[in-house]
C-alpha atoms as a PDB file:
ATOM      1  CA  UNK A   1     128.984 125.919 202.271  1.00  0.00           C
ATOM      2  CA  UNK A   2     126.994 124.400 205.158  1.00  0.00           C
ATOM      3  CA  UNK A   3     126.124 120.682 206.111  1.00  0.00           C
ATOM      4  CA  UNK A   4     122.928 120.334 206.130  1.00  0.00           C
ATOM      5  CA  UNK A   5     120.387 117.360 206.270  1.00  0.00           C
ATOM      6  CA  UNK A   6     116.639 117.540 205.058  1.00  0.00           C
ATOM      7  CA  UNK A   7     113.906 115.137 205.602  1.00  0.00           C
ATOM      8  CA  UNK A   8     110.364 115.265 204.031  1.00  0.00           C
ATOM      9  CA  UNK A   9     107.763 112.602 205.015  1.00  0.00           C
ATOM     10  CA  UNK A  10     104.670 114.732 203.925  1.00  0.00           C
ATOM     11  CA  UNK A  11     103.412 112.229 201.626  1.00  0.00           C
ATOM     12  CA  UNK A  12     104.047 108.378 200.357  1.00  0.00           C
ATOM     13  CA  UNK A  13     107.626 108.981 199.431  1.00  0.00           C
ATOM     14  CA  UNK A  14     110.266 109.335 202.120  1.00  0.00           C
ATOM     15  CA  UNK A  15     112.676 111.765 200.984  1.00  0.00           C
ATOM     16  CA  UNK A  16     116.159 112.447 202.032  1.00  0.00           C
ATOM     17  CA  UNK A  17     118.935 114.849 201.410  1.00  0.00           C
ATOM     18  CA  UNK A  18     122.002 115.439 202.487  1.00  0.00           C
ATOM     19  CA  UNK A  19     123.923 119.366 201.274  1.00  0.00           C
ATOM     20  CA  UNK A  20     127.781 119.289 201.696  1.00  0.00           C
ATOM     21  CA  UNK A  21     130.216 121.155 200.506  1.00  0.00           C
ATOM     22  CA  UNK A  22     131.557 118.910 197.999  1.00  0.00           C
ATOM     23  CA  UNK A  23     128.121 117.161 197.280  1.00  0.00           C
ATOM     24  CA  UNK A  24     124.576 116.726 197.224  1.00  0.00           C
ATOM     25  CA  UNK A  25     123.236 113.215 198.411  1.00  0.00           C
ATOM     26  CA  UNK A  26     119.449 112.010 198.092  1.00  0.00           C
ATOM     27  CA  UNK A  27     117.604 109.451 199.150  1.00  0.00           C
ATOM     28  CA  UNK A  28     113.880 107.995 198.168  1.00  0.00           C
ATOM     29  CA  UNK A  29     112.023 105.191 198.941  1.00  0.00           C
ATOM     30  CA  UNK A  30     108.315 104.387 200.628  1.00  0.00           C
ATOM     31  CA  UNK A  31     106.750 106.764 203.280  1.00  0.00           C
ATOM     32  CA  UNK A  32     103.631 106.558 204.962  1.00  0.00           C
ATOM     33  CA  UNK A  33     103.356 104.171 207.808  1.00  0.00           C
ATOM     34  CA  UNK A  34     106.812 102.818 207.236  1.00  0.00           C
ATOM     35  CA  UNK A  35     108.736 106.386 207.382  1.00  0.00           C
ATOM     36  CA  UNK A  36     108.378 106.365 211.176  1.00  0.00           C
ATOM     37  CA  UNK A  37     110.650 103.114 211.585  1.00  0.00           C
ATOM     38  CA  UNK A  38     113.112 103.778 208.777  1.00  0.00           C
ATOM     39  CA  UNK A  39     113.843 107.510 208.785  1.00  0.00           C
ATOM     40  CA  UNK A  40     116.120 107.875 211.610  1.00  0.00           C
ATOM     41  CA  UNK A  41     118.015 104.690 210.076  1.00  0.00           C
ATOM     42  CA  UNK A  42     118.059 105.863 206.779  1.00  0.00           C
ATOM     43  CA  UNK A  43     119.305 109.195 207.996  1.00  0.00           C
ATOM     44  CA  UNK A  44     122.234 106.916 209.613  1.00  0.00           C
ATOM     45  CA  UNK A  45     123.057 105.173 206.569  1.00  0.00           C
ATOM     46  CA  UNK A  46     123.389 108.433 204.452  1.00  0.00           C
ATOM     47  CA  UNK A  47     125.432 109.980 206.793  1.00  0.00           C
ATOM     48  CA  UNK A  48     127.752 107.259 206.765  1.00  0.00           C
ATOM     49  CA  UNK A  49     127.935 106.518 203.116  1.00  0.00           C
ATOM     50  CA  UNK A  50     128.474 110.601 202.875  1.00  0.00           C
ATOM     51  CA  UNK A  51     131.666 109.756 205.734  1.00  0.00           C
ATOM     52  CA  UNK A  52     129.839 112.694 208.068  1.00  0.00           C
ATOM     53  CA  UNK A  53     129.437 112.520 211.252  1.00  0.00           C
ATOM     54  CA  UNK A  54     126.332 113.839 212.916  1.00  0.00           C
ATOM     55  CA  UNK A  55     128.192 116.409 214.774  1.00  0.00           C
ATOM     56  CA  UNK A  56     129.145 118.175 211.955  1.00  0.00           C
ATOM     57  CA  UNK A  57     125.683 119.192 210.566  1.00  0.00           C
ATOM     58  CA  UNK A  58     124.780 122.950 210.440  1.00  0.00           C
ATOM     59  CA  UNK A  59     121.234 122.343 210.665  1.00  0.00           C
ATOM     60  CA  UNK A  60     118.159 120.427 210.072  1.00  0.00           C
ATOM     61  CA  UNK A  61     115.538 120.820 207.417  1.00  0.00           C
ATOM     62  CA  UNK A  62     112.428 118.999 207.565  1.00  0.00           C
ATOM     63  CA  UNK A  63     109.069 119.821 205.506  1.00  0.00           C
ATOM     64  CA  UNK A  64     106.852 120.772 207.719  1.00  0.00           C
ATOM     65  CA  UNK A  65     103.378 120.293 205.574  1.00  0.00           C
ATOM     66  CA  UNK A  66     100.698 120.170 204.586  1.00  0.00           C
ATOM     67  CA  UNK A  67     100.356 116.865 203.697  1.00  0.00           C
ATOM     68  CA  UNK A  68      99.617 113.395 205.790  1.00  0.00           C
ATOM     69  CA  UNK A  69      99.294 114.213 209.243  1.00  0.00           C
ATOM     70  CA  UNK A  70     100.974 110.946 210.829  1.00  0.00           C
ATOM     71  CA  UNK A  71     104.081 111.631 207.855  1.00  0.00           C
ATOM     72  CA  UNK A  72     104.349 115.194 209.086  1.00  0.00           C
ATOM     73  CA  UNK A  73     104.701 114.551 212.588  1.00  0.00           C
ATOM     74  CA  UNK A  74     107.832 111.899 211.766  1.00  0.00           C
ATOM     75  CA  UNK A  75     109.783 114.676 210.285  1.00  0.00           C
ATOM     76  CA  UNK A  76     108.990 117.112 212.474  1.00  0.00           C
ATOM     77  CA  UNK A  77     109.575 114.754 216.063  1.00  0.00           C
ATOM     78  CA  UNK A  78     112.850 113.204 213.968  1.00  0.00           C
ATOM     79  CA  UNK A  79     114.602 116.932 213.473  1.00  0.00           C
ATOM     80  CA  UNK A  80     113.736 118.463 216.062  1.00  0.00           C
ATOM     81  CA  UNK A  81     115.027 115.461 218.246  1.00  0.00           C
ATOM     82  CA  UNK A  82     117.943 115.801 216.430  1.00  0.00           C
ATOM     83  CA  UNK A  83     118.049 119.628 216.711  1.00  0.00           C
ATOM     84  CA  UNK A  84     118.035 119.700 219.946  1.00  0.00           C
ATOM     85  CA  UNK A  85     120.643 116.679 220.951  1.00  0.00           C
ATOM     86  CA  UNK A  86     123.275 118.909 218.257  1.00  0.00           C
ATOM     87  CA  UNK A  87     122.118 121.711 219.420  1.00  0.00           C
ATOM     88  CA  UNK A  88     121.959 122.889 216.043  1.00  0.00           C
ATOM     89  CA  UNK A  89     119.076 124.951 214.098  1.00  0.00           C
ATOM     90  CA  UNK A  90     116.335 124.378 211.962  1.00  0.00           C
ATOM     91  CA  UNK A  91     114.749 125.326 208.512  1.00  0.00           C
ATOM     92  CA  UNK A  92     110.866 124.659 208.191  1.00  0.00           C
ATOM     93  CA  UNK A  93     110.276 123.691 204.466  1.00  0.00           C
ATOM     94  CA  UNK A  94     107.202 124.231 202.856  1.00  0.00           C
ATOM     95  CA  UNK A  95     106.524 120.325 201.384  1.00  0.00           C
ATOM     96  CA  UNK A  96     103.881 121.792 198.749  1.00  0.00           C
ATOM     97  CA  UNK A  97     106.719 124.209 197.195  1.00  0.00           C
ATOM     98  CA  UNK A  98     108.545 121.035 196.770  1.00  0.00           C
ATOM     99  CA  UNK A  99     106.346 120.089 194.057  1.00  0.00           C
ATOM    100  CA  UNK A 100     107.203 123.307 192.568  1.00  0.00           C
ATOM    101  CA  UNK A 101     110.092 123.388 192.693  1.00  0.00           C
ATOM    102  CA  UNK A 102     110.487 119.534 191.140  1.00  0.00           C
ATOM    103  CA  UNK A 103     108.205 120.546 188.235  1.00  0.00           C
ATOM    104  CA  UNK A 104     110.214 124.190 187.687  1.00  0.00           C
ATOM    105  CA  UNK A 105     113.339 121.299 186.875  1.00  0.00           C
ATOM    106  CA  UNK A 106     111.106 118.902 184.279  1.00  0.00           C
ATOM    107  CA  UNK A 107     110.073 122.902 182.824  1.00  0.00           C
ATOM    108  CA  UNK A 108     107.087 123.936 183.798  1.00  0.00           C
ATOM    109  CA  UNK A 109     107.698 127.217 184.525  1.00  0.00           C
ATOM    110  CA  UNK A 110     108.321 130.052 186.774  1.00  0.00           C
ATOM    111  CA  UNK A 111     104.414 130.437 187.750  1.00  0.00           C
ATOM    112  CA  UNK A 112     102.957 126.998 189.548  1.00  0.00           C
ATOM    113  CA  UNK A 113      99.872 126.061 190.937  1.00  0.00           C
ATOM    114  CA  UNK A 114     100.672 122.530 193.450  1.00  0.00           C
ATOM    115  CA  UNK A 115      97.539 120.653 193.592  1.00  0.00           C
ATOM    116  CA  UNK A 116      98.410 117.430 196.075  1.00  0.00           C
ATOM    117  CA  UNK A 117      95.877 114.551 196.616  1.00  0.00           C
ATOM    118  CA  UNK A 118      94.593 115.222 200.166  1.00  0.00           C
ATOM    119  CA  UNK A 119      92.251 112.013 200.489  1.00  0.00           C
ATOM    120  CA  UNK A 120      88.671 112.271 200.964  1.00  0.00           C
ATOM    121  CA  UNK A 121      87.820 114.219 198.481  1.00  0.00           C
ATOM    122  CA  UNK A 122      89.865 117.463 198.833  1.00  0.00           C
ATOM    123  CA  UNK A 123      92.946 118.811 197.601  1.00  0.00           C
ATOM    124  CA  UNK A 124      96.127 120.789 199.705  1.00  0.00           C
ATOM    125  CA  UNK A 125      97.010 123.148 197.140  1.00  0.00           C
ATOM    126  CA  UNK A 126      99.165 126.613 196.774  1.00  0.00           C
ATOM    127  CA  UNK A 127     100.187 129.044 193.824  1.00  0.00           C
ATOM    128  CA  UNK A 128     103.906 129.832 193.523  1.00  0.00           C
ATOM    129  CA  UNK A 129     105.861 132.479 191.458  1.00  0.00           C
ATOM    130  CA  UNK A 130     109.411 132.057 190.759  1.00  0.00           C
ATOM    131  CA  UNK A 131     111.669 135.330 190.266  1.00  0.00           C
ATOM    132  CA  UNK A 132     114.736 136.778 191.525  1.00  0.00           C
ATOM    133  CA  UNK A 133     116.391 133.154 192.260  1.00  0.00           C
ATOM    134  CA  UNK A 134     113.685 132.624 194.689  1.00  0.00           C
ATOM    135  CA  UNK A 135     110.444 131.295 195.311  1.00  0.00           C
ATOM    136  CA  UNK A 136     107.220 133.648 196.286  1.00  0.00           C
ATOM    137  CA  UNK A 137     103.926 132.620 198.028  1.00  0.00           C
ATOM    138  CA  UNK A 138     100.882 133.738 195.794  1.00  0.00           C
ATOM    139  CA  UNK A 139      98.200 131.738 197.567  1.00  0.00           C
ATOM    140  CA  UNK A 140      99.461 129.970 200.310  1.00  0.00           C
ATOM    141  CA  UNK A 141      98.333 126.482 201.023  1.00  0.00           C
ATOM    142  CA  UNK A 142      94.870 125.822 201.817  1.00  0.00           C
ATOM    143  CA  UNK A 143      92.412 123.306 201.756  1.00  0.00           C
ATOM    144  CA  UNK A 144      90.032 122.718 198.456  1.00  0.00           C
ATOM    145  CA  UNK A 145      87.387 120.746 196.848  1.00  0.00           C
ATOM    146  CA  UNK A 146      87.910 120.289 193.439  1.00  0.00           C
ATOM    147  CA  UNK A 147      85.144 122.764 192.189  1.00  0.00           C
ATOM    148  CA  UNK A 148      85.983 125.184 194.958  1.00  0.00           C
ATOM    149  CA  UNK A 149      89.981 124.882 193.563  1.00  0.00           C
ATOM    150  CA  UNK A 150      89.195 124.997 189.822  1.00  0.00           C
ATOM    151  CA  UNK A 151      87.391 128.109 190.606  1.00  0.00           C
ATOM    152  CA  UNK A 152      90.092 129.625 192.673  1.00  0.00           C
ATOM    153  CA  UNK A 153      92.891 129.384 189.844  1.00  0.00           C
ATOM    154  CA  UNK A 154      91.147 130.016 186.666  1.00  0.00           C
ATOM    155  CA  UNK A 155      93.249 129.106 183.867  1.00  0.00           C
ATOM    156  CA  UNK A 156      96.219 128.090 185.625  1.00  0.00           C
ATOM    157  CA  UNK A 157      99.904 128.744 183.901  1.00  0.00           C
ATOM    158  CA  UNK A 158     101.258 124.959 185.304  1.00  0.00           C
ATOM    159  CA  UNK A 159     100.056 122.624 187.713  1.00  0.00           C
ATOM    160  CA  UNK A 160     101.567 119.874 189.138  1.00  0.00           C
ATOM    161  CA  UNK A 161     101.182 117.366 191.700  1.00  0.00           C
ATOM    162  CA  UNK A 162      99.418 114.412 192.710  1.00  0.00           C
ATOM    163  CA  UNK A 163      95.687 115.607 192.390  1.00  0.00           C
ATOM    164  CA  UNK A 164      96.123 115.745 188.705  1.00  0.00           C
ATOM    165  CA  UNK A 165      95.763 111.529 188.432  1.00  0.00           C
ATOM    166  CA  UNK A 166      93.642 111.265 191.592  1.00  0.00           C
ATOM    167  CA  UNK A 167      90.831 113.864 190.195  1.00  0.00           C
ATOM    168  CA  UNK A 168      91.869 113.963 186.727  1.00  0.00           C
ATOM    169  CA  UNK A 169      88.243 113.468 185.401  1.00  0.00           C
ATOM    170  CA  UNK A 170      87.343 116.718 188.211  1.00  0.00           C
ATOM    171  CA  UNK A 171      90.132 118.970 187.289  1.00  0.00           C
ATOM    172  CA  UNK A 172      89.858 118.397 183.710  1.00  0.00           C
ATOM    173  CA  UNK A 173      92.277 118.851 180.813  1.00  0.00           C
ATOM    174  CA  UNK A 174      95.287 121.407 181.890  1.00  0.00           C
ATOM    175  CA  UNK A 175      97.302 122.988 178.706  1.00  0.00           C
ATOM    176  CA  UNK A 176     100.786 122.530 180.999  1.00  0.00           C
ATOM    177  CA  UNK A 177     100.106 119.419 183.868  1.00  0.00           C
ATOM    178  CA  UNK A 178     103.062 117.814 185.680  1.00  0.00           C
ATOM    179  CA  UNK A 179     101.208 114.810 187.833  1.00  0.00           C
ATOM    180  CA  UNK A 180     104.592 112.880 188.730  1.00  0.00           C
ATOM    181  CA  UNK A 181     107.493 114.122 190.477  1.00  0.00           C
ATOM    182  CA  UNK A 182     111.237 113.606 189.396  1.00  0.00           C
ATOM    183  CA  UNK A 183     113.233 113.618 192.627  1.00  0.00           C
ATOM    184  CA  UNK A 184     111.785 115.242 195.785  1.00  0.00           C
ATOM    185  CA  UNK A 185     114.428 114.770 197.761  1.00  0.00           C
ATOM    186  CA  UNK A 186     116.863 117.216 195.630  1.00  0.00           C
ATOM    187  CA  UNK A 187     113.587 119.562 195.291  1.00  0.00           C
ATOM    188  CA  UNK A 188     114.172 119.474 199.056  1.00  0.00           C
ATOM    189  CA  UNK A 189     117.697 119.937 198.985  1.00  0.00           C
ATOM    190  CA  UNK A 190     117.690 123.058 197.106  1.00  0.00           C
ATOM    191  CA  UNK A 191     115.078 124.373 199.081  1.00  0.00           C
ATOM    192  CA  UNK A 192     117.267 123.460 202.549  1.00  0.00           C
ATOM    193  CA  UNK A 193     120.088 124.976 200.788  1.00  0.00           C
ATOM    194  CA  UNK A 194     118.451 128.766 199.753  1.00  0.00           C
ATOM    195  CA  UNK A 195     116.788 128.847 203.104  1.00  0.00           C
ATOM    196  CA  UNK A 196     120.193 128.307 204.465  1.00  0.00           C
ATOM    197  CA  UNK A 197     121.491 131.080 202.658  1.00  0.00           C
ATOM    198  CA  UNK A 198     118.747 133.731 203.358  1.00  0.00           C
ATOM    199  CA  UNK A 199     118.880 132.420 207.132  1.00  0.00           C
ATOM    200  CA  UNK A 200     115.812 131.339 207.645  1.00  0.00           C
ATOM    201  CA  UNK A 201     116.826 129.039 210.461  1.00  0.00           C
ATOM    202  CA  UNK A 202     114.813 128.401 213.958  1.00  0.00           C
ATOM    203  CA  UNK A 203     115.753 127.326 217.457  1.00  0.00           C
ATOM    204  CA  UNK A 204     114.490 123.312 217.061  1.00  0.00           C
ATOM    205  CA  UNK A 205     111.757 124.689 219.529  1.00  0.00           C
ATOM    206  CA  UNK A 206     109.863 125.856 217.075  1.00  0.00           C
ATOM    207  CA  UNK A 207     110.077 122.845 214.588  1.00  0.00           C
ATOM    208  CA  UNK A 208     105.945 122.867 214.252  1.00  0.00           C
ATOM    209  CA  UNK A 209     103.952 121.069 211.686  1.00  0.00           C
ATOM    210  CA  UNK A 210     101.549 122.899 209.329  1.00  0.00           C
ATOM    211  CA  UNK A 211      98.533 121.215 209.638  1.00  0.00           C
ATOM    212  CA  UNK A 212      95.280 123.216 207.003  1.00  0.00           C
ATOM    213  CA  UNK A 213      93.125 119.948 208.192  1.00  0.00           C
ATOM    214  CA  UNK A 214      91.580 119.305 211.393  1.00  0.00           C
ATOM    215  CA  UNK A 215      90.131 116.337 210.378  1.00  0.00           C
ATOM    216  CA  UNK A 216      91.304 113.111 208.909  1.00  0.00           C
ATOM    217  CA  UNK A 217      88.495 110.602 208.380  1.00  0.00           C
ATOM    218  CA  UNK A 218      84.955 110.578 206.990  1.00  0.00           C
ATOM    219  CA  UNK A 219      82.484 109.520 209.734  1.00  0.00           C
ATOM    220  CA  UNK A 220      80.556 106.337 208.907  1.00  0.00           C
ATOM    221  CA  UNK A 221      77.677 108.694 207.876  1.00  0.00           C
ATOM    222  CA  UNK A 222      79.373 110.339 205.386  1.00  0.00           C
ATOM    223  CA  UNK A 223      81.018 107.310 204.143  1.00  0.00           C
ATOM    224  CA  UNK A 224      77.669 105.695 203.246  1.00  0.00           C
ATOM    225  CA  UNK A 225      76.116 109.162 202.010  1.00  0.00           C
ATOM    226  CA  UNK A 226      79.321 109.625 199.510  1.00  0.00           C
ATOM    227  CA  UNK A 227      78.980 106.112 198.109  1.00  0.00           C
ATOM    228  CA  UNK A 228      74.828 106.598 197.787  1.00  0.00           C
ATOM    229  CA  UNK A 229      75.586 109.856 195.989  1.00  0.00           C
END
């Protein structure tokens, strides 16, 4: 079994996890502009609760998006910088198939659509099938409006994630809807742990973000034409 620590900053909560072989440690608390100032500290403070030194990590995880741009960036720069002073690996984590894989454990199902509140308006969101002990990509994550998604997935098996509250009265009433998430952090962890164990590691080189927005703010002019609409 390998020692591995993940770190997920994609959204408002800051999640943590640390795989060894004897346990599994998480940690949660509040992301967004605060992750960048108490990640790396946090990340201290689990190790040394967990009695593991820094040295003796296999590799880093970090989900690499989409989600909030300046939250993406903090995982990414934070294990990659630690990547490369180890000289260990890492293992890219896709932060939407978190959500799946947190509402698979509350028992939604083996066939989820992640629908994640992408401000302004739109929604990141991504279809995933579960078979075989693994997770598979149906539609990968993109970028919607709420018409343009509800379109896109029909009559969805399960949905979860954050768009759910934020454009409940846009996505309507869903037969099988999982809004709130129980513990990203061990989502993350056993995500870091089977992408261990298929080897899906990278040189800390290629520790990129996945960014499906190139923009991050409504203009002034759109502001005022979205409120007078």
């Amino acid at each position: 079994m390998p020692h591995l620590l993940a770190l997920d900053s994609s959204t408002d909560t800051m999640a943590l996890a640390l795989v060894t072989p004897g346990q599994t440690m998480v940690f949660e608390a509040a992301g967004g502009a605060q992750a960048s100032a108490r990640l790396v500290p946090e990340v201290q403070a689990l190790l040394a609760r967990a009695g593991l030194r820094m040295a003796q990590l296999d590799a880093i995880a970090f989900g690499q998006g989409p989600g909030a741009f300046t939250g993406l960036r903090t995982a990414c720069a934070a294990a990659q910088g630690l990547a490369f002073g180890l000289g260990k690996p890492v293992l890219a984590i896709d932060s939407l198939m978190l959500v799946a894989e947190d509402a698979r454990g509350q028992g939604a199902g083996d066939d989820v659509w992640v629908a994640m509140d992408a401000r302004i308006g739109e929604i990141y969101a991504a279809h995933y099938r579960w078979g075989d002990g693994a997770w598979s990509v149906v539609d990968a994550p993109a970028l919607y409006a709420p018409a343009a998604l509800l379109a896109r997935w029909g009559r969805p098996a399960a949905v979860a994630g954050t768009a759910l509250t934020a454009y409940a009265g846009a996505l309507g009433e869903l037969a099988n809807a999982w809004p709130q998430a129980r513990s990203r952090a061990a989502a993350l962890a056993a995500l870091a742990s089977a992408a261990w164990e298929r080897g899906e590691t990278l040189d800390a080189a290629q520790a990129l973000p996945v960014y499906v927005r190139d923009k991050v703010a409504l203009t002034t002019a759109e502001r005022e034409q979205k409120v007078a609409s």
